[in-house]
N, C-alpha and C. Protein backbone atom coordinates (compact mmCIF):
# COMPACT_ATOMS: atom_id res chain seq x y z
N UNK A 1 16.30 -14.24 -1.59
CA UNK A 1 15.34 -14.45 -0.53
C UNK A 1 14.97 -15.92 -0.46
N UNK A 2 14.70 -16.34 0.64
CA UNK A 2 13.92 -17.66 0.77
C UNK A 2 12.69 -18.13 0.31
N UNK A 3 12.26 -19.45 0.52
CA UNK A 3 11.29 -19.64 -0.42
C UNK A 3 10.10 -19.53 0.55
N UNK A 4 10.16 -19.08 1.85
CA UNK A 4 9.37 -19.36 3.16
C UNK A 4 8.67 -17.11 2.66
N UNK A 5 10.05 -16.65 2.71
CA UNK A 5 10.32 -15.02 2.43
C UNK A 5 8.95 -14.96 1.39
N UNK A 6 9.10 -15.52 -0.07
CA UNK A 6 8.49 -15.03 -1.19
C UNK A 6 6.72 -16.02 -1.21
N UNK A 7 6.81 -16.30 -0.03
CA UNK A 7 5.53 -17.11 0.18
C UNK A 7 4.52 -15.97 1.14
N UNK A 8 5.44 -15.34 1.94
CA UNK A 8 4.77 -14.23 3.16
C UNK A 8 4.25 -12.77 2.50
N UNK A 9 5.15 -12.69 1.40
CA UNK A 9 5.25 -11.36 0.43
C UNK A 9 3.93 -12.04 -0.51
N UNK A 10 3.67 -12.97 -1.20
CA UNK A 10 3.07 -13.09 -1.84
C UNK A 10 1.24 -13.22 -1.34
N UNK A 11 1.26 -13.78 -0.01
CA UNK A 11 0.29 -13.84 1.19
C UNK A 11 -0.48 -12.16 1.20
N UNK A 12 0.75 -11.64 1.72
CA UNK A 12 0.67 -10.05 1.86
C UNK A 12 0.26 -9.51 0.88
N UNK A 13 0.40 -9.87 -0.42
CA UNK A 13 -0.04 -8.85 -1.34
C UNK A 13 -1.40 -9.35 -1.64
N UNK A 14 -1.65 -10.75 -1.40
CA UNK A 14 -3.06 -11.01 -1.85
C UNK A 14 -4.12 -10.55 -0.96
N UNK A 15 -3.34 -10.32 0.63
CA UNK A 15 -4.33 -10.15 1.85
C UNK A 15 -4.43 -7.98 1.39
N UNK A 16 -3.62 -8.15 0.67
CA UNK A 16 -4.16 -6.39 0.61
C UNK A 16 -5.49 -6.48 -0.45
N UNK A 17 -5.38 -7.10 -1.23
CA UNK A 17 -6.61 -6.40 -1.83
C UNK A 17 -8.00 -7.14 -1.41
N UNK A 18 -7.96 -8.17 -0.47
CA UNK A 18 -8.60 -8.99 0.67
C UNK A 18 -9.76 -7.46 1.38
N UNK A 19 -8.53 -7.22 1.53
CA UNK A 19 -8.86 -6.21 2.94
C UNK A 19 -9.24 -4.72 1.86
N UNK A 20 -8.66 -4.65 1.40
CA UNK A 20 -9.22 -3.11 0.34
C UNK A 20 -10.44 -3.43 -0.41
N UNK A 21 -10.73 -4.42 -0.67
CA UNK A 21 -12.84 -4.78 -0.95
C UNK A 21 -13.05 -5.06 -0.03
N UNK A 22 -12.52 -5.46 1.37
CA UNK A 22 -13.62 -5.22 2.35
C UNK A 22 -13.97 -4.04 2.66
N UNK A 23 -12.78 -3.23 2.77
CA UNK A 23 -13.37 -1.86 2.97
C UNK A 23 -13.42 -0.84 2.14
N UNK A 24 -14.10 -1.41 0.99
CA UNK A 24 -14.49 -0.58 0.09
C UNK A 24 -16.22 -1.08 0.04
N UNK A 25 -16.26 -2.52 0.39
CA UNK A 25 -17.57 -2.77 0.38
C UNK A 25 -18.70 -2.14 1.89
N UNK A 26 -17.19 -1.58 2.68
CA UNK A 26 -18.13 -1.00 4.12
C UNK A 26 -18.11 0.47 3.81
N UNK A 27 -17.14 1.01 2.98
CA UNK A 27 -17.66 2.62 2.76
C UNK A 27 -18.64 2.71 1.70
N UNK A 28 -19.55 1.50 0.93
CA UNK A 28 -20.63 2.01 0.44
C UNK A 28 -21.66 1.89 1.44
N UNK A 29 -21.51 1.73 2.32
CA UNK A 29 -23.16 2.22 3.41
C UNK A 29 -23.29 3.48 3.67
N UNK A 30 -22.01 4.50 3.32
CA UNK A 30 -22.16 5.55 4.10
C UNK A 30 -23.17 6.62 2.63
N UNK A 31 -22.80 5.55 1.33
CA UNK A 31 -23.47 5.82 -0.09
C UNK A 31 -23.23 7.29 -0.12
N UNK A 32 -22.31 7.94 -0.04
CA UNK A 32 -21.73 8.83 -0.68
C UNK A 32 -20.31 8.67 -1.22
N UNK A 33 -20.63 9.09 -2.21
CA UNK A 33 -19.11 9.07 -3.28
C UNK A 33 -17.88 9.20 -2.66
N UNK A 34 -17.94 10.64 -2.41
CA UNK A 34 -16.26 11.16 -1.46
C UNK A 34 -15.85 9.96 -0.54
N UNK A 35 -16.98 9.11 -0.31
CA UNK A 35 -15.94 8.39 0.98
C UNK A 35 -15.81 7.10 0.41
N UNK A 36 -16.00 6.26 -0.69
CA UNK A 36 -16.36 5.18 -1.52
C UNK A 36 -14.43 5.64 -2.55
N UNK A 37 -14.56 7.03 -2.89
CA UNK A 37 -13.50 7.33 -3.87
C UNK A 37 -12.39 7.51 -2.71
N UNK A 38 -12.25 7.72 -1.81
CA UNK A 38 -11.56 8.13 0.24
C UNK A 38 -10.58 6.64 -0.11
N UNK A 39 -11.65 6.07 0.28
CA UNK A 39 -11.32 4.23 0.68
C UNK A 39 -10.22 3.88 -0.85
N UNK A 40 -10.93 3.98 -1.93
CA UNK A 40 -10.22 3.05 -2.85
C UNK A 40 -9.43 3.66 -3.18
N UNK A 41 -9.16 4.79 -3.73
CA UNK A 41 -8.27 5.39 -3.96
C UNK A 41 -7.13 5.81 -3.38
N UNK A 42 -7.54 5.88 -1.79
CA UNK A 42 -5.82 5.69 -1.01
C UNK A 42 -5.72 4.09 -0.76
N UNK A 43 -6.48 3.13 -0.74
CA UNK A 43 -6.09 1.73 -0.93
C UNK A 43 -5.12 1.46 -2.29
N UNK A 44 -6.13 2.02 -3.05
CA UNK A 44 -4.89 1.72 -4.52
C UNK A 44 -3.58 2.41 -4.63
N UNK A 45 -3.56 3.37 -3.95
CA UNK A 45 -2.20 3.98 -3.86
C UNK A 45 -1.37 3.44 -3.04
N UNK A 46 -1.56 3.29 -1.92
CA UNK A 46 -0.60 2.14 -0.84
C UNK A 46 -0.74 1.46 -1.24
N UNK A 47 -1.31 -0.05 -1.95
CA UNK A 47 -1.06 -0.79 -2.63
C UNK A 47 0.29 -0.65 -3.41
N UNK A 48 0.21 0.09 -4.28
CA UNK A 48 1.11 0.54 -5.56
C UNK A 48 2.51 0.77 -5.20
N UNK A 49 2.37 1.42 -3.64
CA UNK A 49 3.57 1.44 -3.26
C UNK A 49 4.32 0.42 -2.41
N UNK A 50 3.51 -0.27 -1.46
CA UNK A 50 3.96 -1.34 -1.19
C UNK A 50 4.40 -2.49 -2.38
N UNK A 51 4.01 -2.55 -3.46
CA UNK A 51 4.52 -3.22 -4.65
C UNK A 51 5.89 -2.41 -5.09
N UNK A 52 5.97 -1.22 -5.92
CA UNK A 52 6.87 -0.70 -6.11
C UNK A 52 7.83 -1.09 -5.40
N UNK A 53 7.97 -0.98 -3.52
CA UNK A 53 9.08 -0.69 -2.67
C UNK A 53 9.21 -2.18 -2.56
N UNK A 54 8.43 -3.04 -2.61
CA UNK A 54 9.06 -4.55 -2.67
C UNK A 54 9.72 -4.58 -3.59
N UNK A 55 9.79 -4.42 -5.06
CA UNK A 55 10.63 -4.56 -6.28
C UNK A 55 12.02 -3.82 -6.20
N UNK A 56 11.96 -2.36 -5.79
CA UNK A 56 12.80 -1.57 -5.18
C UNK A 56 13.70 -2.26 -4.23
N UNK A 57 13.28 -3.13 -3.20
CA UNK A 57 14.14 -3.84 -2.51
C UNK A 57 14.81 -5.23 -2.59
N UNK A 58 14.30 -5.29 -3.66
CA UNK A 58 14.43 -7.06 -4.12
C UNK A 58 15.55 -6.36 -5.34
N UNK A 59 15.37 -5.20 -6.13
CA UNK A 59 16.52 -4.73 -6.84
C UNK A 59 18.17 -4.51 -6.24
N UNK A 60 17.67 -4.21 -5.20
CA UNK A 60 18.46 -3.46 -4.22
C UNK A 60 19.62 -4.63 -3.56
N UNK A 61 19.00 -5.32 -3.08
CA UNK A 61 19.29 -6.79 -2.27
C UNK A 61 20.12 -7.57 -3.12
N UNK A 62 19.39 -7.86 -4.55
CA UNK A 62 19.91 -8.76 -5.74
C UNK A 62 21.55 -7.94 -6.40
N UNK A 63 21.71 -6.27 -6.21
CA UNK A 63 22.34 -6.15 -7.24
C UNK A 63 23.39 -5.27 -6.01
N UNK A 64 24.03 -5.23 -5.11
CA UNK A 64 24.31 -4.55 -3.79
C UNK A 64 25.44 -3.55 -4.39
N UNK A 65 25.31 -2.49 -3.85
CA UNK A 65 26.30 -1.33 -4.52
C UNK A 65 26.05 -0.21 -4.49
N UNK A 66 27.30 0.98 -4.64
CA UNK A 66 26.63 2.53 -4.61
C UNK A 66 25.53 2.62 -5.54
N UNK A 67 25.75 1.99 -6.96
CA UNK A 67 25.13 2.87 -8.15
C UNK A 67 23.34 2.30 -7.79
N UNK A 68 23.53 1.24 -6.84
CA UNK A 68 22.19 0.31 -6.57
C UNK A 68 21.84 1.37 -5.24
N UNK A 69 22.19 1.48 -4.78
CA UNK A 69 21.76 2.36 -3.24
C UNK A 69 21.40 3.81 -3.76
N UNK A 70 22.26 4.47 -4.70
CA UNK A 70 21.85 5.82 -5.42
C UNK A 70 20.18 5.68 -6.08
N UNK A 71 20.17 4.46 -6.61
CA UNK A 71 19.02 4.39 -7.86
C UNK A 71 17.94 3.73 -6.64
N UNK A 72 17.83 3.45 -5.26
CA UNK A 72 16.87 3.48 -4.56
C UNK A 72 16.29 4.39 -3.93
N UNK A 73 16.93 5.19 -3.84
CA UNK A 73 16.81 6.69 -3.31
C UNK A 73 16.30 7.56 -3.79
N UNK A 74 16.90 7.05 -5.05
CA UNK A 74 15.74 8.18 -6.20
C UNK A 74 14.83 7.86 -6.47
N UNK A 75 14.28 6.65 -6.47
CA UNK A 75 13.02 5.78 -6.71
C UNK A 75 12.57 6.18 -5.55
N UNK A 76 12.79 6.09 -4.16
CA UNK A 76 12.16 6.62 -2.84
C UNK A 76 11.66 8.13 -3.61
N UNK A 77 12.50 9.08 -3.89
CA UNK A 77 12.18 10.14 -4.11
C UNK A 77 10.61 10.28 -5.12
N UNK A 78 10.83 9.42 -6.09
CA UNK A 78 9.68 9.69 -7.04
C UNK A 78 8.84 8.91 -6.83
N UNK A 79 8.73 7.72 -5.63
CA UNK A 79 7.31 7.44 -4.95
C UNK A 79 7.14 8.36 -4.44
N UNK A 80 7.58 8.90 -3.27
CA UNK A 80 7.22 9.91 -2.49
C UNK A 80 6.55 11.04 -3.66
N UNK A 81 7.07 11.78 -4.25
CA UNK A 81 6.36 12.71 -5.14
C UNK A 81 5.37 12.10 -5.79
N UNK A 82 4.97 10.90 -6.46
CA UNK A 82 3.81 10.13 -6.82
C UNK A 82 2.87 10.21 -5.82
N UNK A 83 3.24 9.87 -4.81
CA UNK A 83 2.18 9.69 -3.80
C UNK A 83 1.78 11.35 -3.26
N UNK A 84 2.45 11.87 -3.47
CA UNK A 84 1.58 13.56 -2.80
C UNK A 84 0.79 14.24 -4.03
N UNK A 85 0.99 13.53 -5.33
CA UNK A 85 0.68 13.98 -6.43
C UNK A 85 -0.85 13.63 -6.17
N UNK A 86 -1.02 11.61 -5.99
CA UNK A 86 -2.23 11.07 -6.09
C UNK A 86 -2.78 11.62 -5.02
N UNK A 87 -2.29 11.78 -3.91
CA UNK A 87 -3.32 12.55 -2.76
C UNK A 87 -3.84 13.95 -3.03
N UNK A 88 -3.16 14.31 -3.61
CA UNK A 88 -3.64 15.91 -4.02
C UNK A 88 -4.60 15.72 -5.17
N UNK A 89 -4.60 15.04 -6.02
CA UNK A 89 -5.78 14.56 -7.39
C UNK A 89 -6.39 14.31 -6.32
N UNK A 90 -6.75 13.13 -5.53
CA UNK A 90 -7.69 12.71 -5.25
C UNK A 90 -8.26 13.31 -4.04
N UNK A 91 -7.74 14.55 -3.58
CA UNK A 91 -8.51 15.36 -2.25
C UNK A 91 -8.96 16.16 -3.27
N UNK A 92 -8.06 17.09 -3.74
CA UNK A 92 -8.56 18.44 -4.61
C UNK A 92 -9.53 18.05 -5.90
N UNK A 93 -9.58 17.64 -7.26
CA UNK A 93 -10.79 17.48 -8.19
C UNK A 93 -10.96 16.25 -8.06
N UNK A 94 -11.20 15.19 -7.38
CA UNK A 94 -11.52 14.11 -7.04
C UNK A 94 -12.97 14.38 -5.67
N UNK A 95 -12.58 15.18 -5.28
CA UNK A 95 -13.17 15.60 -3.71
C UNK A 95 -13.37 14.44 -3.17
N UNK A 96 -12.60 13.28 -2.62
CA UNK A 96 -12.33 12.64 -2.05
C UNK A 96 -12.10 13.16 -0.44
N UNK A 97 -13.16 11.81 0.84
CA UNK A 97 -13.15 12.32 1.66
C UNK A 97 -11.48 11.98 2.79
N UNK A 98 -11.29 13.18 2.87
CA UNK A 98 -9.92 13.05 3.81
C UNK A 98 -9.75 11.78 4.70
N UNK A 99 -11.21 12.24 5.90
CA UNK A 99 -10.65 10.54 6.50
C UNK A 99 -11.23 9.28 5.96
N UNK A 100 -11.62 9.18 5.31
CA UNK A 100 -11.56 7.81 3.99
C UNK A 100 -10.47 7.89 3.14
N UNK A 101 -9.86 8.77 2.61
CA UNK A 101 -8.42 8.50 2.37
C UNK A 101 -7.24 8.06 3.70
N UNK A 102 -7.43 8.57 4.72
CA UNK A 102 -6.44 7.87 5.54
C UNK A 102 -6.73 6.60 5.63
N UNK A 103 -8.37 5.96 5.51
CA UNK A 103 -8.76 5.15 5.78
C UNK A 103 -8.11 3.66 5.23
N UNK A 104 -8.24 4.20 3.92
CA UNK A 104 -8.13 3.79 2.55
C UNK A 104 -6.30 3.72 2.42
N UNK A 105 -5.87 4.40 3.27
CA UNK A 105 -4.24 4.60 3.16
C UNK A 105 -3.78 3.40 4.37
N UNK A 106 -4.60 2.73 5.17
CA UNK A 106 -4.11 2.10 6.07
C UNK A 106 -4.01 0.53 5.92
N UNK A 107 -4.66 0.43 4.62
CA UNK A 107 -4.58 -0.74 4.43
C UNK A 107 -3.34 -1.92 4.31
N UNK A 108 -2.60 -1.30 4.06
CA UNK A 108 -1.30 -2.09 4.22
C UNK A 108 -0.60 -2.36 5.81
N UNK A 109 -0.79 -1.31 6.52
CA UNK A 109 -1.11 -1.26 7.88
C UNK A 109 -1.71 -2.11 8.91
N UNK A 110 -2.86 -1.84 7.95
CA UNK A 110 -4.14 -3.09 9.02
C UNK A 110 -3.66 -4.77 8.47
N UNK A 111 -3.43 -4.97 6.99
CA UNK A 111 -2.61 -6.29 6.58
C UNK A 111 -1.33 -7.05 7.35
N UNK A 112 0.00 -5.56 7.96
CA UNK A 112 0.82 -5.59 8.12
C UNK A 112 0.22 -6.20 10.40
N UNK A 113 -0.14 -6.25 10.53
CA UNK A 113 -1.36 -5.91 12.29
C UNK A 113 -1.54 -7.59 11.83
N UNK A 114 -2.44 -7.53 10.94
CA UNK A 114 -2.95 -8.81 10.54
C UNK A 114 -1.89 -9.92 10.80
N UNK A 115 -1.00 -9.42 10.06
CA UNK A 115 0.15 -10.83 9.24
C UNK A 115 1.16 -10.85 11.02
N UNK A 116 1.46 -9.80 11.45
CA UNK A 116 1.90 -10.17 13.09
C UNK A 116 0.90 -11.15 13.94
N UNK A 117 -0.18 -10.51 14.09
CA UNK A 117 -0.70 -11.27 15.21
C UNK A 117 -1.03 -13.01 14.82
N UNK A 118 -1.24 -13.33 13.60
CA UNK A 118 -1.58 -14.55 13.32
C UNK A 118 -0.39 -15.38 12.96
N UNK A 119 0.65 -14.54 12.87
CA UNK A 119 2.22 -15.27 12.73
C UNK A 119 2.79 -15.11 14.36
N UNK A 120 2.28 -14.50 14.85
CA UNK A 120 2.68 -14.69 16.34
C UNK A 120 1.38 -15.53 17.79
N UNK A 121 0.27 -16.01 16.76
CA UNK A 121 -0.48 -16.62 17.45
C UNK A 121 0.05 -18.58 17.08
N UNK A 122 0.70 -18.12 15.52
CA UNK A 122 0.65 -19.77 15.41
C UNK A 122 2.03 -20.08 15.77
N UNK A 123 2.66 -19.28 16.76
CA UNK A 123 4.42 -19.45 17.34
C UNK A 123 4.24 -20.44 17.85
């Protein structure tokens, strides 16, 4: 990757947790738990995976091949099962509130919104 590439990735990962205390510091007004545990807890999980799947693709890229394309797939596979695991902890004995977990899940989203419009304002 370029050195312009590992400057935007590195931007991005700092603007996520930017944006995941901001909105963790706006779901304590609502001062109930479920939506305080909503927010951070699907923030920290998209986090985790947007990290993972960057490493995953920087593996991928660096080492090019079946046995490299097989071993991403399966790593897709066991994020994906990680991630229905942590949503299910954290809806079911967590009682975490649903839409504060989507909330909380969009953060890479709202970063990804972010990093367009201000890379396409300074064109």
């Amino acid at each position: 990757m370029k050195n312009g590439d590992d400057q935007l990735i590195r931007d991005m990962a700092r603007r996520n947790w930017f944006i995941l205390c901001l909105m963790v510091l706006v779901s304590t007004l609502w001062r109930t738990p479920p939506v305080t545990v909503g927010v951070l807890g699907g923030g920290l999980v998209v986090i985790a995976g947007f990290h993972a799947l960057h490493r995953s693709l920087k593996r991928l890229l660096l080492m090019p091949g079946q046995k490299s394309g097989l071993a991403f797939q399966g790593g897709t596979l066991v994020r994906l099962f990680c991630l229905a695991g942590a949503i299910f902890v954290l809806v079911g004995p967590l009682k975490a509130s649903p839409l504060a977990l989507i909330a909380g899940l969009s953060v890479v989203v709202a970063n990804l919104l972010w990093t367009t419009v201000s890379r396409s304002l300074s064109w």
